[in-house]
PDB file of N, CA and C in Angstrom:
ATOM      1  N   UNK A   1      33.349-115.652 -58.316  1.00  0.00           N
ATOM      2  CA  UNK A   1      32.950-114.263 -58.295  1.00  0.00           C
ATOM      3  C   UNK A   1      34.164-113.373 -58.569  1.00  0.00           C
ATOM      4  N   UNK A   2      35.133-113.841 -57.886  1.00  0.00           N
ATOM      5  CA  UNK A   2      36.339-112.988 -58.154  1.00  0.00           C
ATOM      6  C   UNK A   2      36.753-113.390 -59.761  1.00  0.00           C
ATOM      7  N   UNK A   3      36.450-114.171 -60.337  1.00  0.00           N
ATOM      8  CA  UNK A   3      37.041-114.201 -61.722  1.00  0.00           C
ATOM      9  C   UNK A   3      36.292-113.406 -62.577  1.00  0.00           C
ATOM     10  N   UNK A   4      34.535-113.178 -62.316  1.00  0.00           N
ATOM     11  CA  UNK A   4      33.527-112.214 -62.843  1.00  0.00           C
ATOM     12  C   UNK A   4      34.193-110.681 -62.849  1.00  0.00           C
ATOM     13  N   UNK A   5      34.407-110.641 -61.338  1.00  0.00           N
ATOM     14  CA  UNK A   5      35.301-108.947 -61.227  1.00  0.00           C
ATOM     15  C   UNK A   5      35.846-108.998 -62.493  1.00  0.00           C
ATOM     16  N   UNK A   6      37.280-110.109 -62.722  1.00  0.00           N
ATOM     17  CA  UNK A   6      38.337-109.524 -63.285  1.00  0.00           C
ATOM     18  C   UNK A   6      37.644-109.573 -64.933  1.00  0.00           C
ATOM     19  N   UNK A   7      36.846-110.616 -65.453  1.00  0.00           N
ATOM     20  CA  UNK A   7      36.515-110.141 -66.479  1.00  0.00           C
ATOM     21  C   UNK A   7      35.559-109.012 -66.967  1.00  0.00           C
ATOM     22  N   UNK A   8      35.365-108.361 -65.710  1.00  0.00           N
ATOM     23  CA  UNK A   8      34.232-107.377 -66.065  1.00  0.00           C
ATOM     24  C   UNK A   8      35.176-106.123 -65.762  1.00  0.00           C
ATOM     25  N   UNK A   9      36.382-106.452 -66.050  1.00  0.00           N
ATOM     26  CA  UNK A   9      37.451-105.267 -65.285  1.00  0.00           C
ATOM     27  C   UNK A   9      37.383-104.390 -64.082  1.00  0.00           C
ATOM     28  N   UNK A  10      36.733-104.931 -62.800  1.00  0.00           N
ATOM     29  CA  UNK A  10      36.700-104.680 -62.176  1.00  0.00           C
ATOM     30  C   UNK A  10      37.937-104.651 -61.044  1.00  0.00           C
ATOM     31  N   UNK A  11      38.178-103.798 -60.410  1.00  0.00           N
ATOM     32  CA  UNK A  11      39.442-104.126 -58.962  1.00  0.00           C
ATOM     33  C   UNK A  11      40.581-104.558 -60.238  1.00  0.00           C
ATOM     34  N   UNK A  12      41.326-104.532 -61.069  1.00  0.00           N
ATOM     35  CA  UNK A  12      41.944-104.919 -62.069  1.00  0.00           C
ATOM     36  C   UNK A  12      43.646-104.678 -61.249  1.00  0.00           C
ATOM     37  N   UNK A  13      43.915-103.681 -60.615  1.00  0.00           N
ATOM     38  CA  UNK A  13      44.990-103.689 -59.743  1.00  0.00           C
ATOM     39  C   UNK A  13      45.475-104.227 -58.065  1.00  0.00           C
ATOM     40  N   UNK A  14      43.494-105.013 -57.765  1.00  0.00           N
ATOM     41  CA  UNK A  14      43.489-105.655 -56.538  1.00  0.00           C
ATOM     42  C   UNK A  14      44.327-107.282 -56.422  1.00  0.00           C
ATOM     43  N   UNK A  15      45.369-107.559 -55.992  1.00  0.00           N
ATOM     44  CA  UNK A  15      46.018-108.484 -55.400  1.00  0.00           C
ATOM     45  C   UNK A  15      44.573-109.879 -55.238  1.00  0.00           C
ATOM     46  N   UNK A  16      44.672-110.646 -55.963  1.00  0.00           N
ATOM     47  CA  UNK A  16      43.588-112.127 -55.877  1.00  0.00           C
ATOM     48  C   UNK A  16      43.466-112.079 -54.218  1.00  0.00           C
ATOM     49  N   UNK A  17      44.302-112.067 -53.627  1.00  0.00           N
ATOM     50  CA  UNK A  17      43.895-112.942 -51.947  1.00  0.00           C
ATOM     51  C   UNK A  17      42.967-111.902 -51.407  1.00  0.00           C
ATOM     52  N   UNK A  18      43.152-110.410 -52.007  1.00  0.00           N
ATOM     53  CA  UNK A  18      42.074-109.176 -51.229  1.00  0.00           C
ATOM     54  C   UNK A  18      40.814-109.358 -52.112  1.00  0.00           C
ATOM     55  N   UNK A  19      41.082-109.896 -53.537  1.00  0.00           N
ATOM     56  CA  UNK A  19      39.606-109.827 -54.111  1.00  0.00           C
ATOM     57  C   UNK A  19      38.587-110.829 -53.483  1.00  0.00           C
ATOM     58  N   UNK A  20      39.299-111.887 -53.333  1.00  0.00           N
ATOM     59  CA  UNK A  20      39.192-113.003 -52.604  1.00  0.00           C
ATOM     60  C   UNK A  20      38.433-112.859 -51.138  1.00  0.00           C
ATOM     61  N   UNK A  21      38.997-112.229 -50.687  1.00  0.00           N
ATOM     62  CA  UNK A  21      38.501-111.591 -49.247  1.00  0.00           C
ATOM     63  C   UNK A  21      37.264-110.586 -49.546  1.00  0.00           C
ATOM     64  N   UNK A  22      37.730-109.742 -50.095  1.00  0.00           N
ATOM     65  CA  UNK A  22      36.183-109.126 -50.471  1.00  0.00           C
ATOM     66  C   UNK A  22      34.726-109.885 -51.362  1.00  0.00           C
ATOM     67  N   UNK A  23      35.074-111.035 -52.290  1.00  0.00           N
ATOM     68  CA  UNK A  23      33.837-111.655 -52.418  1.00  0.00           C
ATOM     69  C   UNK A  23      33.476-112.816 -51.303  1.00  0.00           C
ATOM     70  N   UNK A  24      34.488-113.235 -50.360  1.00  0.00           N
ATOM     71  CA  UNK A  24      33.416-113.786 -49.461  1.00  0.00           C
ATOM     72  C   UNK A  24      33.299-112.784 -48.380  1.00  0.00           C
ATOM     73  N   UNK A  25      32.974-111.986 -48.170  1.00  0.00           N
ATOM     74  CA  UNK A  25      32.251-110.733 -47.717  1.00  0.00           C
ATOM     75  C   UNK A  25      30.874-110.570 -48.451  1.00  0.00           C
ATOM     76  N   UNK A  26      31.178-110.450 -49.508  1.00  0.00           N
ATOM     77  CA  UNK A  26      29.695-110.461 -50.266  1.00  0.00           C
ATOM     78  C   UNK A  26      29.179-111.572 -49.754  1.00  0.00           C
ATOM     79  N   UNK A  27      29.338-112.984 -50.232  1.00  0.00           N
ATOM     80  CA  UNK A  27      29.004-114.221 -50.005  1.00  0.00           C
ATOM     81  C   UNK A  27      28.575-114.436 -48.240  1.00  0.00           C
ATOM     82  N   UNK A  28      29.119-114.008 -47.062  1.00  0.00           N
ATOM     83  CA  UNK A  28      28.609-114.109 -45.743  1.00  0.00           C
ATOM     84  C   UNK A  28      27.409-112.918 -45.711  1.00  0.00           C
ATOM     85  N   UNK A  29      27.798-112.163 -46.457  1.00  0.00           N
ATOM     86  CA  UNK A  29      26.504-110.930 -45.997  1.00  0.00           C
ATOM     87  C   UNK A  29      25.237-111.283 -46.669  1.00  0.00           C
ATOM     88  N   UNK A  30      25.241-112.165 -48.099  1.00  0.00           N
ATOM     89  CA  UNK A  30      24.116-113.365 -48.262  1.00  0.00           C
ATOM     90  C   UNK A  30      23.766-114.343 -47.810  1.00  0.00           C
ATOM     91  N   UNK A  31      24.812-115.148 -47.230  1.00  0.00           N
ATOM     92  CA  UNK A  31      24.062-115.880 -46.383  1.00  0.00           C
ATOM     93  C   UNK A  31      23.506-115.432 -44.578  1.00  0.00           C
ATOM     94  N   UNK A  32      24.312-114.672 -44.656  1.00  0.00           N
ATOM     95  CA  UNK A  32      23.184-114.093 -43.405  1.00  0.00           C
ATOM     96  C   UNK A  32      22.402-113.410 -43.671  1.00  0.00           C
ATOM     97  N   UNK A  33      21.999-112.789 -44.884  1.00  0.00           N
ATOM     98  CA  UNK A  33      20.597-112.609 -45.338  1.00  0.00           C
ATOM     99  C   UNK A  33      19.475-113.438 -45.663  1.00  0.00           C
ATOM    100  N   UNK A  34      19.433-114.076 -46.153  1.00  0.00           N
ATOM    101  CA  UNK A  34      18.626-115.201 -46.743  1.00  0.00           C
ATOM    102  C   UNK A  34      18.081-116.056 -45.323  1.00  0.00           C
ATOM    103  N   UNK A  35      18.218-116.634 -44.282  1.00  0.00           N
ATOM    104  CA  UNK A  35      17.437-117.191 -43.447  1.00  0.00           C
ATOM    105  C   UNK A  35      16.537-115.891 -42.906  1.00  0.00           C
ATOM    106  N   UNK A  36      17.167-114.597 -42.689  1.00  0.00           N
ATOM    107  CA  UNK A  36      16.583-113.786 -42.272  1.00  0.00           C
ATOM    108  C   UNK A  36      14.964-113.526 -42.779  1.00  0.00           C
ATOM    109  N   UNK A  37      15.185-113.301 -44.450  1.00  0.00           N
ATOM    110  CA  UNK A  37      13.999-113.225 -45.489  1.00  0.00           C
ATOM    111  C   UNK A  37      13.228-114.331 -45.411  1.00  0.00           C
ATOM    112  N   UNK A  38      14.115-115.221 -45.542  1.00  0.00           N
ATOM    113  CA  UNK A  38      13.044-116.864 -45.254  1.00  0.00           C
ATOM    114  C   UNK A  38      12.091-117.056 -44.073  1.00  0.00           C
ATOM    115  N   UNK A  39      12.339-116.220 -43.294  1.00  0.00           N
ATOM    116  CA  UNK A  39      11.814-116.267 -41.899  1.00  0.00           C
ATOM    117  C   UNK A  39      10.864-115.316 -41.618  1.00  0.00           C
ATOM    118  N   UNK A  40      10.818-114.264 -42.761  1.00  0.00           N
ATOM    119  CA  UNK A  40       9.843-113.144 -42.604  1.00  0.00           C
ATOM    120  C   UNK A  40       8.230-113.628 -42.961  1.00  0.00           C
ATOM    121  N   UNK A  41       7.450-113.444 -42.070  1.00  0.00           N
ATOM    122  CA  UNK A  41       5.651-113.763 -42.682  1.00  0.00           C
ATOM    123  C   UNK A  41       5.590-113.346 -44.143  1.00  0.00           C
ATOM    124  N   UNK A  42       4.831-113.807 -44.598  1.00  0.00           N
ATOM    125  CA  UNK A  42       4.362-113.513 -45.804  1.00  0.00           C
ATOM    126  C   UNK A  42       3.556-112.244 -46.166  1.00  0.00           C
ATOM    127  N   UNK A  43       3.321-111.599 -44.686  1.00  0.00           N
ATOM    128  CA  UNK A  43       1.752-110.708 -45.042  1.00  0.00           C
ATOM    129  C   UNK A  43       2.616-109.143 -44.359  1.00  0.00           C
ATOM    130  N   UNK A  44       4.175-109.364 -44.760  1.00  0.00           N
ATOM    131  CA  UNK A  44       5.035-107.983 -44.346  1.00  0.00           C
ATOM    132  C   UNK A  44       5.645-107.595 -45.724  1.00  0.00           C
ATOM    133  N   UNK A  45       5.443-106.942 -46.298  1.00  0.00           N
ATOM    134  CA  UNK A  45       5.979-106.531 -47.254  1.00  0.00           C
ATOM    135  C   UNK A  45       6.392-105.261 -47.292  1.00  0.00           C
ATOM    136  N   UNK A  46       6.359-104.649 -46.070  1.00  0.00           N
ATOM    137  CA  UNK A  46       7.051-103.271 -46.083  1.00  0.00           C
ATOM    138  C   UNK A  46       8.764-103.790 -44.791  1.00  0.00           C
ATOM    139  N   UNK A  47       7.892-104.478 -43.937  1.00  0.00           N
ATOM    140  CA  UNK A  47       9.463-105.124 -43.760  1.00  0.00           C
ATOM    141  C   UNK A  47      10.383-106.013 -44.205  1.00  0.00           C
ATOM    142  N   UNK A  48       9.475-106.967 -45.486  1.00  0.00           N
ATOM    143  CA  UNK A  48      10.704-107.062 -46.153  1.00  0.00           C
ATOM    144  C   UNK A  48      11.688-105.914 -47.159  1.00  0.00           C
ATOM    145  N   UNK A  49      10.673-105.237 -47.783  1.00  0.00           N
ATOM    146  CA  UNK A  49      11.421-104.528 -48.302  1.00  0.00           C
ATOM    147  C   UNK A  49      12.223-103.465 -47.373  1.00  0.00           C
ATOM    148  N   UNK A  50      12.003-103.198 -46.111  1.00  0.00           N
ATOM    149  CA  UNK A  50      13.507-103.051 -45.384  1.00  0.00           C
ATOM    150  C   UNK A  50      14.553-103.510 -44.783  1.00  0.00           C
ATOM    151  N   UNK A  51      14.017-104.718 -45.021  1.00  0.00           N
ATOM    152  CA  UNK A  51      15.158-105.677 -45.090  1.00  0.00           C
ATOM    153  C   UNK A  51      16.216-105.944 -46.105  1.00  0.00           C
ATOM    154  N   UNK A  52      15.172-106.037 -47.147  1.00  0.00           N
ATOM    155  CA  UNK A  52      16.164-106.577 -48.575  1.00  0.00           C
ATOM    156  C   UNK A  52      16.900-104.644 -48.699  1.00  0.00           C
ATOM    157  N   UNK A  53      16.690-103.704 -48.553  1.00  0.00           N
ATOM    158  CA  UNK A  53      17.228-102.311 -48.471  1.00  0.00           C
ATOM    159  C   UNK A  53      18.591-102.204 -47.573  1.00  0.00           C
ATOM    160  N   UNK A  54      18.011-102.934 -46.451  1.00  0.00           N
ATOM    161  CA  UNK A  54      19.620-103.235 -45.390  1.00  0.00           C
ATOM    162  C   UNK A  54      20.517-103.747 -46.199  1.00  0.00           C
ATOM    163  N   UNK A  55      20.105-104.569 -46.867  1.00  0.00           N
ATOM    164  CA  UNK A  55      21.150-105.818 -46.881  1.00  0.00           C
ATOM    165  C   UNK A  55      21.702-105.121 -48.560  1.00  0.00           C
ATOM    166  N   UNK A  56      20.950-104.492 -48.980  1.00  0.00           N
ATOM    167  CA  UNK A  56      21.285-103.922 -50.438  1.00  0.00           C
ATOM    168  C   UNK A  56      22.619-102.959 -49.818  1.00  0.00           C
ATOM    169  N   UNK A  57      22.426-102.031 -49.046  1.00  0.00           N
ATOM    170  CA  UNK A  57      23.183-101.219 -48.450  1.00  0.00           C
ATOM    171  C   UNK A  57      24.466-101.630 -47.848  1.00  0.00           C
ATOM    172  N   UNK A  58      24.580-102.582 -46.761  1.00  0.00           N
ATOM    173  CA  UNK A  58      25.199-103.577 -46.322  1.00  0.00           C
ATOM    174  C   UNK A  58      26.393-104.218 -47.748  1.00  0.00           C
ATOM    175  N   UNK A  59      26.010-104.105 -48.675  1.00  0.00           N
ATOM    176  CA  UNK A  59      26.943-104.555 -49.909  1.00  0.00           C
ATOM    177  C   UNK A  59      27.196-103.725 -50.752  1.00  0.00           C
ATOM    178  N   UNK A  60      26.721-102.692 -50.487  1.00  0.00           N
ATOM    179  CA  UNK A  60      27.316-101.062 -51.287  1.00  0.00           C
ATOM    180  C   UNK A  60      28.659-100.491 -50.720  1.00  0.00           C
ATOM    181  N   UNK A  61      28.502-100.781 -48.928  1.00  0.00           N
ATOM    182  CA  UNK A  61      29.269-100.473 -48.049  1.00  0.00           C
ATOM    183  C   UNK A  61      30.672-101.403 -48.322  1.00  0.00           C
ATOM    184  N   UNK A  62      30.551-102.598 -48.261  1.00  0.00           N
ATOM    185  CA  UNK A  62      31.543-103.327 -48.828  1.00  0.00           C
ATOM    186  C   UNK A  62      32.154-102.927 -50.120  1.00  0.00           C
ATOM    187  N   UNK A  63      31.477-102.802 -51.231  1.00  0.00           N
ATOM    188  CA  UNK A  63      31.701-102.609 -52.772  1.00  0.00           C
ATOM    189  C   UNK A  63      32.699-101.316 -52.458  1.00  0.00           C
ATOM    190  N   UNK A  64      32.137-100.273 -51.755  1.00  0.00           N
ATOM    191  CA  UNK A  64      32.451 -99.072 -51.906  1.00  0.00           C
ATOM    192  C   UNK A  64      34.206 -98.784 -51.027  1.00  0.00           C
ATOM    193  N   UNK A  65      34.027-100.029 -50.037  1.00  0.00           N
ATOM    194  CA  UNK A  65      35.681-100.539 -49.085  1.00  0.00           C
ATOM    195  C   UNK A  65      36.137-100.475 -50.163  1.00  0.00           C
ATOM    196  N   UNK A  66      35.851-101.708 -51.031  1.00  0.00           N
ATOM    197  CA  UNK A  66      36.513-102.653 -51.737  1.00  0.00           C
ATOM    198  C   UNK A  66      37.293-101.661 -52.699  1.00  0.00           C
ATOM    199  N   UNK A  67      36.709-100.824 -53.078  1.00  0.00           N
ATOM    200  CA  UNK A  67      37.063 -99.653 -54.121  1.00  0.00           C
ATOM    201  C   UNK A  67      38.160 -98.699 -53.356  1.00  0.00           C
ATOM    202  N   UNK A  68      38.489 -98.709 -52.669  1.00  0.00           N
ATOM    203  CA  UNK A  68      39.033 -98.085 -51.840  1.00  0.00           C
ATOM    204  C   UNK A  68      40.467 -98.682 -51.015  1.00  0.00           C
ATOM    205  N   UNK A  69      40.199-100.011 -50.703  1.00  0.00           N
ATOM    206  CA  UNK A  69      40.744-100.389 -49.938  1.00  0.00           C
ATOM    207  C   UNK A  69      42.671-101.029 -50.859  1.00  0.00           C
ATOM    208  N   UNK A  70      43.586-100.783 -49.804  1.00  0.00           N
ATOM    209  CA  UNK A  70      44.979-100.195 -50.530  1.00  0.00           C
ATOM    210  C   UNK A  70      45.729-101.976 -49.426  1.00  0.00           C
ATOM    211  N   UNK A  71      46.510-102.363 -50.290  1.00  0.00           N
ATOM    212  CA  UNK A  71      47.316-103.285 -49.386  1.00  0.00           C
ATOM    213  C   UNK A  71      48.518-102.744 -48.790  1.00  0.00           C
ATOM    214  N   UNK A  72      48.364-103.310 -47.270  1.00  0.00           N
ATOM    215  CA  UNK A  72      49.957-102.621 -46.419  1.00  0.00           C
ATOM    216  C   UNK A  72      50.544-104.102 -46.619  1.00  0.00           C
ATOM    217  N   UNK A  73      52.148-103.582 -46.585  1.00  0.00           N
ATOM    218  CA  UNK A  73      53.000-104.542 -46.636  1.00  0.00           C
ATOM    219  C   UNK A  73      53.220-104.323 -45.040  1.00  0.00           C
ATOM    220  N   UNK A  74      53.323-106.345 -44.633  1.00  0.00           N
ATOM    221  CA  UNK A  74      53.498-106.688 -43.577  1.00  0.00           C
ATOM    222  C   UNK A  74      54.089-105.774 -42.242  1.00  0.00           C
ATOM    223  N   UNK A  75      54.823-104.883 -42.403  1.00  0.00           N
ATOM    224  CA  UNK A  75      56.018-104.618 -41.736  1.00  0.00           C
ATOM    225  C   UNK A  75      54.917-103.043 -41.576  1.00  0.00           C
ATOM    226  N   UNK A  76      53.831-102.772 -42.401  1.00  0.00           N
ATOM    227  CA  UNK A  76      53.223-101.393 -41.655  1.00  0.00           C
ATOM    228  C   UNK A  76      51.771-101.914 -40.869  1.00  0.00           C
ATOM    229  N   UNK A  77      51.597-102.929 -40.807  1.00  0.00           N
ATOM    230  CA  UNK A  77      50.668-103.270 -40.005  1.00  0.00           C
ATOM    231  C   UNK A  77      51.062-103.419 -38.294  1.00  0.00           C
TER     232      UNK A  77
END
């Protein structure tokens, strides 16, 4: 996923170990989605679709870190 970023020029000045960190962020916030959905009745379709809305959101919130987010060198942490 992190190699998709970089060819889609994405994060292009993000350090690999933070891109790194931010796609398995993506990657845990899917898999703790997915048993969730798997587990929903079949005959809810207004709570899944607020579910799959959480979890859409839930990775906007990340995306939108990710865009944002600046590396401190050791010594300002």
């Amino acid at each position: 996923m992190a190699q998709d970023f970089r060819l889609l020029g994405l994060y292009n000045d993000m350090p690999t170990q933070s891109l790194q960190m931010i796609c398995g962020l993506i990657v845990n916030t899917m898999l703790a989605a997915a048993p969730e959905i798997l587990d929903l009745p079949p005959d809810q379709p207004l709570l899944e679709s607020e579910m799959i809305e959480n979890f859409v959101r839930q990775l906007q919130v990340v995306l939108l870190g990710a865009a944002r987010w600046k590396e401190r060198s050791r010594r300002e942490s």
